[in-house]
Protein backbone atom coordinates (compact mmCIF):
# COMPACT_ATOMS: atom_id res chain seq x y z
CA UNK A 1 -15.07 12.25 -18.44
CA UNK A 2 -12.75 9.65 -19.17
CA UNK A 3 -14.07 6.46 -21.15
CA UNK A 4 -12.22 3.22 -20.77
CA UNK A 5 -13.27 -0.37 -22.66
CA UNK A 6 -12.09 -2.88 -20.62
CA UNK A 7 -11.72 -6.86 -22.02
CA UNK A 8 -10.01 -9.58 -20.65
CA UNK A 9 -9.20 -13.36 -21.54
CA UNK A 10 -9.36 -12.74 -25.63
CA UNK A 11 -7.88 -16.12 -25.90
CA UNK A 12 -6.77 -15.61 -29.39
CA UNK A 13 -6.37 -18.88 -31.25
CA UNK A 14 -9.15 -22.08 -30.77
CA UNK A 15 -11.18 -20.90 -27.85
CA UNK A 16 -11.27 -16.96 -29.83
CA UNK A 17 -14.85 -16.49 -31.58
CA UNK A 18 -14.21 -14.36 -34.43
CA UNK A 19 -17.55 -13.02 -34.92
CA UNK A 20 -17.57 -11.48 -30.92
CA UNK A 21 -13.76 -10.54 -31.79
CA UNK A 22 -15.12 -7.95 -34.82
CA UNK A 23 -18.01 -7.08 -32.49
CA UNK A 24 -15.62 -5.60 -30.25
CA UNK A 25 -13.61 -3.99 -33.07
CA UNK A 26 -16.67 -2.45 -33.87
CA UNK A 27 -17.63 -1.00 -30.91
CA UNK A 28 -13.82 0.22 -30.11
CA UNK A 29 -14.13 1.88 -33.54
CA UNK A 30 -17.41 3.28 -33.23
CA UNK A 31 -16.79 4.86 -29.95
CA UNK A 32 -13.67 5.81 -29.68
CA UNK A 33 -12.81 5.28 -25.95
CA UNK A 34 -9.94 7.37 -24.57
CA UNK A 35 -8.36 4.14 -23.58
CA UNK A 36 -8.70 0.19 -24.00
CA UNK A 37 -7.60 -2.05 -21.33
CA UNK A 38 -6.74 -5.75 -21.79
CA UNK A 39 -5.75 -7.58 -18.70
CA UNK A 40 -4.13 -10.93 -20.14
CA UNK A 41 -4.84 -14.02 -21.70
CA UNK A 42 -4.42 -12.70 -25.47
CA UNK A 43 -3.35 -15.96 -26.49
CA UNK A 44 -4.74 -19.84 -25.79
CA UNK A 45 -0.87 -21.29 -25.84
CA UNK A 46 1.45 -18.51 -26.33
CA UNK A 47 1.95 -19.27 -30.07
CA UNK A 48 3.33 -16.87 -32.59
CA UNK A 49 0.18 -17.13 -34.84
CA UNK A 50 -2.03 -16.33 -31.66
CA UNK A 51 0.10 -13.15 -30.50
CA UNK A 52 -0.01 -12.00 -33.94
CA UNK A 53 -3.91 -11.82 -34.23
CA UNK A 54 -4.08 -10.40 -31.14
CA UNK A 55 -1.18 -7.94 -32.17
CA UNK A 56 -3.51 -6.85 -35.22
CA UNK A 57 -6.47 -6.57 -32.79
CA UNK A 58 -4.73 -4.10 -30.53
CA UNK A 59 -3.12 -1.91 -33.82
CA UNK A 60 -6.74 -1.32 -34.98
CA UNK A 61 -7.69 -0.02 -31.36
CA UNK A 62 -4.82 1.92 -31.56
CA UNK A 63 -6.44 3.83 -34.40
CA UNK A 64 -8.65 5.49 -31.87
CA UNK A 65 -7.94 4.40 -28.80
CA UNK A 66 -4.45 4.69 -26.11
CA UNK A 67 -4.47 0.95 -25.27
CA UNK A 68 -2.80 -0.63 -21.97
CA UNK A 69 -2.04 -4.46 -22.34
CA UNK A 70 -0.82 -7.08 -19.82
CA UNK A 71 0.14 -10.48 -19.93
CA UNK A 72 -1.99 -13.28 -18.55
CA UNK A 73 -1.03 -16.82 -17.43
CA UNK A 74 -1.97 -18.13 -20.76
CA UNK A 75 0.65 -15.59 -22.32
CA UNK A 76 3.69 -17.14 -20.31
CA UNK A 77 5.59 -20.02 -21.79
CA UNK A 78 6.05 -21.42 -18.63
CA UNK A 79 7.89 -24.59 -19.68
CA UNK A 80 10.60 -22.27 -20.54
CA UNK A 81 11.35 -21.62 -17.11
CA UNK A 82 9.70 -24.40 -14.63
CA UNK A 83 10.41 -23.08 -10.91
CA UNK A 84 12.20 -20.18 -12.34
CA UNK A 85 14.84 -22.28 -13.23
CA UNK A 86 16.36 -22.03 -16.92
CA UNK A 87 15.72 -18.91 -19.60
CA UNK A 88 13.03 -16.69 -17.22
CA UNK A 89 12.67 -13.73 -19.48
CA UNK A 90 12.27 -16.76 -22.69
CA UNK A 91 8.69 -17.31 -20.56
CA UNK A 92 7.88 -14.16 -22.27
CA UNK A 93 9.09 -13.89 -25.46
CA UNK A 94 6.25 -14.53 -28.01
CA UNK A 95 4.38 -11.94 -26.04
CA UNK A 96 7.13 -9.25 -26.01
CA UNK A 97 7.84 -9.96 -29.83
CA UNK A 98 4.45 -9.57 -30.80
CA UNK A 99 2.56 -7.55 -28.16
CA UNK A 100 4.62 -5.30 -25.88
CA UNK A 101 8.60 -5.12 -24.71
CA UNK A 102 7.41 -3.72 -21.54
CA UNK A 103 5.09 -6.44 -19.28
CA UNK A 104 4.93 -3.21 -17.00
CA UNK A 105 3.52 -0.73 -18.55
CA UNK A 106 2.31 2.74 -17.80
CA UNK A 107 -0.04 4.75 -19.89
CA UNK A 108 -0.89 8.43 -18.02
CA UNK A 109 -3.59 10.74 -19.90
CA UNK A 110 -5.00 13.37 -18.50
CA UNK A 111 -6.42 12.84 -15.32
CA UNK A 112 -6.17 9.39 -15.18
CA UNK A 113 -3.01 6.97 -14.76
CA UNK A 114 -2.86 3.56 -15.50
CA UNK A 115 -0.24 0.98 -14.14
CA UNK A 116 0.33 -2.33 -15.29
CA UNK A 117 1.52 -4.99 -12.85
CA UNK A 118 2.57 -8.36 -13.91
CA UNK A 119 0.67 -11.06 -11.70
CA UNK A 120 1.26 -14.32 -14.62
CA UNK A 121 4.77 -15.74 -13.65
CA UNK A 122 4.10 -19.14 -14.95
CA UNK A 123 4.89 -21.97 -12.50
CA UNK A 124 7.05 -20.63 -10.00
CA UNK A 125 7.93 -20.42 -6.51
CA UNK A 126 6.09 -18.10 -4.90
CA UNK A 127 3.15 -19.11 -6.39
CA UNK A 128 3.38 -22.66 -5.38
CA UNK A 129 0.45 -24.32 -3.17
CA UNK A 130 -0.79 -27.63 -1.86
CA UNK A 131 -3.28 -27.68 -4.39
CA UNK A 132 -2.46 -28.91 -7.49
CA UNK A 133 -4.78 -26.93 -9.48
CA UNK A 134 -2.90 -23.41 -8.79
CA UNK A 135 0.01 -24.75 -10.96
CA UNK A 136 0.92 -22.43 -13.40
CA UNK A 137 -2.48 -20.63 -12.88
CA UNK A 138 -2.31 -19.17 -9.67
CA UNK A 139 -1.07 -14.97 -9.77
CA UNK A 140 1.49 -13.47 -7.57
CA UNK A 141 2.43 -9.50 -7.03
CA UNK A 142 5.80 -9.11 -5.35
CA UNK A 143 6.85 -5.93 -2.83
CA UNK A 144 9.11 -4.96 -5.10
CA UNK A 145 6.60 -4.64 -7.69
CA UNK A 146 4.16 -2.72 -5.32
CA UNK A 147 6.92 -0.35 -4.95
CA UNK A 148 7.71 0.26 -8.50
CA UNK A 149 3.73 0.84 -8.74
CA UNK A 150 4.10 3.30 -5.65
CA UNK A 151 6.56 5.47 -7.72
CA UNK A 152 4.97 5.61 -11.39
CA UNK A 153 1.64 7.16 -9.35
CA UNK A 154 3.88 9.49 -7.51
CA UNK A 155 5.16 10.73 -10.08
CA UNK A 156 1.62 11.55 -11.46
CA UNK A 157 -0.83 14.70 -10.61
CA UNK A 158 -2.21 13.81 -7.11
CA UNK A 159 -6.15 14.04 -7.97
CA UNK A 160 -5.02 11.86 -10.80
CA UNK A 161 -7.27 8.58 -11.09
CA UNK A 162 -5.38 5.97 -9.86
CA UNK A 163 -5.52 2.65 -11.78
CA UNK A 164 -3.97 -0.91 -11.62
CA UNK A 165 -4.35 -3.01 -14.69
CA UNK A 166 -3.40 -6.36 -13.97
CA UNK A 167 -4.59 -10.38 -14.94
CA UNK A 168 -5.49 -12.10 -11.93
CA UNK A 169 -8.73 -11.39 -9.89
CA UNK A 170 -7.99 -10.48 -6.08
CA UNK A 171 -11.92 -11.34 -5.13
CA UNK A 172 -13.25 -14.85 -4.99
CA UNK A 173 -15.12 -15.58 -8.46
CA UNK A 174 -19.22 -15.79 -7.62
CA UNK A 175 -19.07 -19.47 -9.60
CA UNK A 176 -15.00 -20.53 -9.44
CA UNK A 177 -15.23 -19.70 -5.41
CA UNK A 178 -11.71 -19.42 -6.00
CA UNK A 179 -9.08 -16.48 -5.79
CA UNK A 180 -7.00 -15.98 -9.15
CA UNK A 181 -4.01 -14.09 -6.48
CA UNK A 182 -2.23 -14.99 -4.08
CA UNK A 183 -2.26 -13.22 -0.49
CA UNK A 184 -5.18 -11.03 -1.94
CA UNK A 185 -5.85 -8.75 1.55
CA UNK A 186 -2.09 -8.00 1.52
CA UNK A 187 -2.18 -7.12 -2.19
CA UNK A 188 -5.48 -4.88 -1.64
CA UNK A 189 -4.80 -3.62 1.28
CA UNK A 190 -1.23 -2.20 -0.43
CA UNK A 191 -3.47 -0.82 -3.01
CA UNK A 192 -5.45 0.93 -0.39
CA UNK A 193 -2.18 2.11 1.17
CA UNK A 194 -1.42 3.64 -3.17
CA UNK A 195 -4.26 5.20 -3.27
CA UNK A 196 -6.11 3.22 -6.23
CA UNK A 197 -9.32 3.68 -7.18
CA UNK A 198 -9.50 1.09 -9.33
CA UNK A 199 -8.45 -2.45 -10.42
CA UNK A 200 -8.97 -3.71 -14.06
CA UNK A 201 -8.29 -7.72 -14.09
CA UNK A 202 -10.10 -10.81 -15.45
CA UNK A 203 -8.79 -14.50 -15.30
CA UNK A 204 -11.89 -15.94 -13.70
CA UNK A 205 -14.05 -15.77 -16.74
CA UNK A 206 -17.18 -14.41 -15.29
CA UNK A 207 -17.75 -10.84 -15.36
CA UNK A 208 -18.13 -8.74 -11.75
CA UNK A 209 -17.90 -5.18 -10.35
CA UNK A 210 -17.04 -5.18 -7.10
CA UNK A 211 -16.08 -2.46 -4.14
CA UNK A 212 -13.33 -2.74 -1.26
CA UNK A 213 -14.25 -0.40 1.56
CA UNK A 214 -10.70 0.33 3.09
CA UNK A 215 -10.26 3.23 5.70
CA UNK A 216 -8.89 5.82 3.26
CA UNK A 217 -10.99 5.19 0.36
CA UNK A 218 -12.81 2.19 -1.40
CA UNK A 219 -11.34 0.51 -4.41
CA UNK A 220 -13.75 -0.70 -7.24
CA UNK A 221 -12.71 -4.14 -8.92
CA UNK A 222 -14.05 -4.52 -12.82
CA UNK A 223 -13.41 -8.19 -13.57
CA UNK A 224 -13.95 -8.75 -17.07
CA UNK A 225 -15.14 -11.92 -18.43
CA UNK A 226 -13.68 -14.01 -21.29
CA UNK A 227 -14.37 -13.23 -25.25
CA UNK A 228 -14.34 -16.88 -26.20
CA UNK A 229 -15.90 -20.29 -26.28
CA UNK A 230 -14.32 -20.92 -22.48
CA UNK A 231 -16.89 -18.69 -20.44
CA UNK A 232 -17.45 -20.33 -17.20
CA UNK A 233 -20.98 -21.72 -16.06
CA UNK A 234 -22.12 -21.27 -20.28
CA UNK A 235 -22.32 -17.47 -18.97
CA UNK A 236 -22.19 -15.10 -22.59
CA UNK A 237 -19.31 -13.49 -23.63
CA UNK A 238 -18.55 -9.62 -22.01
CA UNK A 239 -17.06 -6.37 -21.33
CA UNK A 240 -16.98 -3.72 -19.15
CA UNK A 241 -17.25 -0.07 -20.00
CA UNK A 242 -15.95 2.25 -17.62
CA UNK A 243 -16.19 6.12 -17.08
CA UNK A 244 -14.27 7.82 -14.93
CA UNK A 245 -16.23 11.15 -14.05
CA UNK A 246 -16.59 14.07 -11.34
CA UNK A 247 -15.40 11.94 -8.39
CA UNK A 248 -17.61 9.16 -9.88
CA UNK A 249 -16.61 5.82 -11.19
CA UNK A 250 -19.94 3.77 -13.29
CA UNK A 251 -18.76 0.48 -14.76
CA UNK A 252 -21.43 -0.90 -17.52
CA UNK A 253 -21.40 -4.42 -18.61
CA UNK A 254 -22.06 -4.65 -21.71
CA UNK A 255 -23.32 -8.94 -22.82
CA UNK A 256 -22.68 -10.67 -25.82
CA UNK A 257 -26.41 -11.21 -27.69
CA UNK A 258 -26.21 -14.44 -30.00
CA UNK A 259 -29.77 -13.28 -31.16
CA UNK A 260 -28.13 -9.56 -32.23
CA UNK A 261 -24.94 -10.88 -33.29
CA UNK A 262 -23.32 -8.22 -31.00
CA UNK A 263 -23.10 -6.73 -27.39
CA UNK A 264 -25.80 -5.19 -25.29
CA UNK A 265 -26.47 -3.61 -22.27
CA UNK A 266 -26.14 -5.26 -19.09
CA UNK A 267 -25.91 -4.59 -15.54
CA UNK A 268 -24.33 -1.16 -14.44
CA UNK A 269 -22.94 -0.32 -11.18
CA UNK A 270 -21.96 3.90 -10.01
CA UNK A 271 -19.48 4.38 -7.07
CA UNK A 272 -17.91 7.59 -5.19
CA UNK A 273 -14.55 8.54 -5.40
């Protein structure tokens, strides 16, 4: 059995509530997860003083925990680099100073390997739309980037669990109605074509499990909500707890309690692998 806390949209900074913040530290401490998952928005502006709370929030997971971290749109100093035009990589650079070099990352334990793909570009190109709302907000996954993910799982034991860890949501938010990525059935339907069993992501701010029936196999979505004051539709606080059993994937989501000043049990959801 692997165990895997999975949080999302932190927002470290004004929106952050510290006592939901120490909640989670508690229950990362308490059970000792094989690994923690956090899949972007760390910070609320991509400030040093932001990164480096989150940076201390992540070392004391790391005490018991492996930990897999990507960056989220909120992470990207986008000004830096409007239209990918200027000092790209400076989009980044609070986040890789403080949080992680690598905005890629893989993280393989046994049985299970996790991929990070980088979906927060910050207002660019390819992410571009008619509506003016997507700017800066809207997620993108390139080919090339698919690829890169094809060969990190290759290179992995084939009854490995596959997993993508990545910011923005590929399924249409229950309240937002909106998409947080860009040409989602080409992006699932190349995860289909990988092999992944499952997608870690958040962005939306409302919690949901969800299952992609492909032809091959189906891929389970956990879309954590936020851990801050910015929870959409005054929806608590959450995260998902995820285990990864005998061909078996049950993702538990667990509800911030104002009453118990800490997280309890919410809905659950099983699915075959």
């Amino acid at each position: 059995m692997t165990r895997v806390l999975h949080a999302s949209d932190l927002h470290f900074g004004k929106p952050a509530v510290p006592e939901q913040i120490e909640a989670i530290e508690a229950v990362i401490q308490e059970q000792k997860f094989d690994v923690v998952a956090i899949s972007g928005d760390l910070s609320q502006r991509a400030r040093s003083g932001e990164f480096q709370r989150a940076r201390a929030f992540l070392r004391h997971a790391q005490q018991v925990s492996k930990t897999i971290v990507v960056p989220g749109n909120h992470d990207v100093k986008w000004w830096r680099a409007p239209l990918e035009i200027g000092d790209r990589l400076g989009r980044y650079s609070n986040y890789k100073k403080y949080i992680d070099e690598e905005l890629e990352p893989v993280l393989r334990i046994h049985g299970a390997t996790f991929v990070g793909l980088l979906t927060a570009h910050g207002v660019s190109r390819h992410t571009l739309t008619w509506n003016v709302r997507d700017i800066g907000v809207l997620g993108a996954l390139k080919k090339s980037q698919l690829d890169r993910a094809a060969k990190e799982f290759a290179h992995s034991p084939p009854d490995d669990w596959r997993i993508v860890v990545m910011h923005h949501n590929p399924v249409k938010g229950e309240l937002s109605q909106r998409h947080g990525l860009r040409n989602t059935p080409r992006v699932l339907g190349a995860f289909a074509d990988l092999g992944v069993h499952l997608v870690l992501c958040g962005h939306d701010h409302q919690e949901a499990v969800h299952y992609i029936e492909h032809t091959k196999r189906g891929t389970v979505i956990s879309t954590a909500g936020t851990v801050s004051n910015r929870s959409r539709g005054g929806r608590p606080s959450s995260i998902n707890v995820i285990e990864l059993g005998e061909r078996k994937i049950h993702v538990a989501t667990l509800i911030w309690s104002r009453e118990k000043s800490g997280f309890v049990a919410g809905p659950e959801r099983s699915f075959a692998a």
